[in-house]
Protein backbone atom coordinates (compact mmCIF):
# COMPACT_ATOMS: atom_id res chain seq x y z
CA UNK A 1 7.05 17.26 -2.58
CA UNK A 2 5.61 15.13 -5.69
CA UNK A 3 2.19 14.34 -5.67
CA UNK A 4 2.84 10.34 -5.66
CA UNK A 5 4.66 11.25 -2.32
CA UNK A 6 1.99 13.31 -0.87
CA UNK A 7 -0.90 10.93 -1.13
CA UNK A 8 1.82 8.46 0.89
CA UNK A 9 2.10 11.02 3.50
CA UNK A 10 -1.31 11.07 3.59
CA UNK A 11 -2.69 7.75 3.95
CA UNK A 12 0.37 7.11 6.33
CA UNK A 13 -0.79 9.70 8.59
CA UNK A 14 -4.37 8.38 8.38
CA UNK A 15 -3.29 4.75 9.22
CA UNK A 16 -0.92 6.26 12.09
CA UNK A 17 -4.03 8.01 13.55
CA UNK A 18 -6.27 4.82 13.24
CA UNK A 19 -3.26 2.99 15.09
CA UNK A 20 -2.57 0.67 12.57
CA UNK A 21 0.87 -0.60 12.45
CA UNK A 22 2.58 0.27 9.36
CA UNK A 23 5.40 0.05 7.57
CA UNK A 24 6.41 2.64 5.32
CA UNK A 25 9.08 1.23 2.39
CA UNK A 26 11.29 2.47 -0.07
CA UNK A 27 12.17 1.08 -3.33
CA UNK A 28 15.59 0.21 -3.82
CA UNK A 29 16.94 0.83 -0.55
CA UNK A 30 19.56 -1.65 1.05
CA UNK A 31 17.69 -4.20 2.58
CA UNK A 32 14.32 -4.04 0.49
CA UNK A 33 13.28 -5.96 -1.94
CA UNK A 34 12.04 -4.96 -5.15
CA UNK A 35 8.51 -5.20 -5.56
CA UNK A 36 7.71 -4.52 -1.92
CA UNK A 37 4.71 -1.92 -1.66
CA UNK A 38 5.37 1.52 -0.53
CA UNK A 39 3.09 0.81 2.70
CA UNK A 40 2.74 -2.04 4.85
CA UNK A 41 0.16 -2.48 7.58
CA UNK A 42 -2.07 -5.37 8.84
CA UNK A 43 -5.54 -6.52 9.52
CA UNK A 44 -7.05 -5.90 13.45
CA UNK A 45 -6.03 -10.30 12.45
CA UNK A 46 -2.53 -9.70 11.89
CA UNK A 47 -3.04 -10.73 7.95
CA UNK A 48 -1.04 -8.78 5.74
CA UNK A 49 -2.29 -5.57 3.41
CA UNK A 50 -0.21 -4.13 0.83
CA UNK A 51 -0.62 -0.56 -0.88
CA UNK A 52 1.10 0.04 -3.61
CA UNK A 53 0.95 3.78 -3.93
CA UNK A 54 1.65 5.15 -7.81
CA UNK A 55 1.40 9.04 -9.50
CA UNK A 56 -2.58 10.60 -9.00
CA UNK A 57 -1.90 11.50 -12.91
CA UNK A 58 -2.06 8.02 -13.71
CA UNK A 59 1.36 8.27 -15.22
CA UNK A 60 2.60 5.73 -12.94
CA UNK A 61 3.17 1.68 -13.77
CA UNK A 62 3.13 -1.05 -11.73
CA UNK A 63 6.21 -3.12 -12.43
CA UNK A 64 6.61 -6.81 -12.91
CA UNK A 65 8.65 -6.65 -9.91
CA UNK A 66 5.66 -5.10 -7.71
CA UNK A 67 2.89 -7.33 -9.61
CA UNK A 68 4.68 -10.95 -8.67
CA UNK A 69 4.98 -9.29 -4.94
CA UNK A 70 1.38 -8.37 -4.72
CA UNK A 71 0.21 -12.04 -6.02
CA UNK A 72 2.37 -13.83 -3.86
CA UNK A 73 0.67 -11.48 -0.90
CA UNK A 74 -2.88 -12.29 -2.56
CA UNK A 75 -1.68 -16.44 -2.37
CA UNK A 76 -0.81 -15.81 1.15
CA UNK A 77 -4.18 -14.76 2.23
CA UNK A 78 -3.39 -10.91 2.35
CA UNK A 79 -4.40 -8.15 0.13
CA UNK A 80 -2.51 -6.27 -2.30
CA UNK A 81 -3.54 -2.49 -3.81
CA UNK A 82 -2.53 0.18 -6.39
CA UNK A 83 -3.57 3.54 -4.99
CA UNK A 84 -3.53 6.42 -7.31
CA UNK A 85 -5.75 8.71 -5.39
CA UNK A 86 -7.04 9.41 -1.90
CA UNK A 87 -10.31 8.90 -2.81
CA UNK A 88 -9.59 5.32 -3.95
CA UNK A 89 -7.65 4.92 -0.82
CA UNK A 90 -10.82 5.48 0.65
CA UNK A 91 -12.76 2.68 -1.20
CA UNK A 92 -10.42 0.50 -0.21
CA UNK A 93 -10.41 1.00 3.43
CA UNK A 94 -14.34 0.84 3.46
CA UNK A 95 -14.01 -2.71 2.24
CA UNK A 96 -11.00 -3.57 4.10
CA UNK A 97 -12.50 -2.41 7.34
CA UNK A 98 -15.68 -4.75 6.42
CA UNK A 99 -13.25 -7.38 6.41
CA UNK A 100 -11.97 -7.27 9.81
């Protein structure tokens, strides 16, 4: 399993145990459209968050594709991440959870 893939395993299975809904995409499949992050999940609100998940090697680039999707979440009063590392992931849900 590549390492982007692992860290999306991971912080799946972290959101699954804090029994957050989630949605878990994939680029370029039939009915998904590009841009859409890898994971979906919401606020304890029902507000939209957005994870973008890309390589922990920082080889990974957010496309223009992804970028437009995670403004037009932002302008819709949701939140939009890259993720490159658990440990980030981790930032992020401290602040998120301060949020809700």
């Amino acid at each position: 399993m590549k390492e982007e893939a692992k860290l999306q395993a991971k912080i799946t299975q972290f959101l699954r145990r804090n029994d957050r809904f989630i949605i878990k995409t994939q680029g370029g499949s039939p009915g998904t459209s590009t841009g859409t992050p890898d994971i979906l999940t919401t606020y304890r609100d029902g507000r939209l968050l957005g994870l973008e998940i890309k390589r922990p090697d920082g080889k990974g680039v957010v496309s223009p594709e992804q970028k437009a999707v995670g403004q037009q979440i932002q302008r819709n009063s949701g939140l939009w991440y890259v993720i490159s590392s658990w440990e980030e992931f981790e930032g992020v849900w401290q602040d998120v959870t301060k949020l809700i």
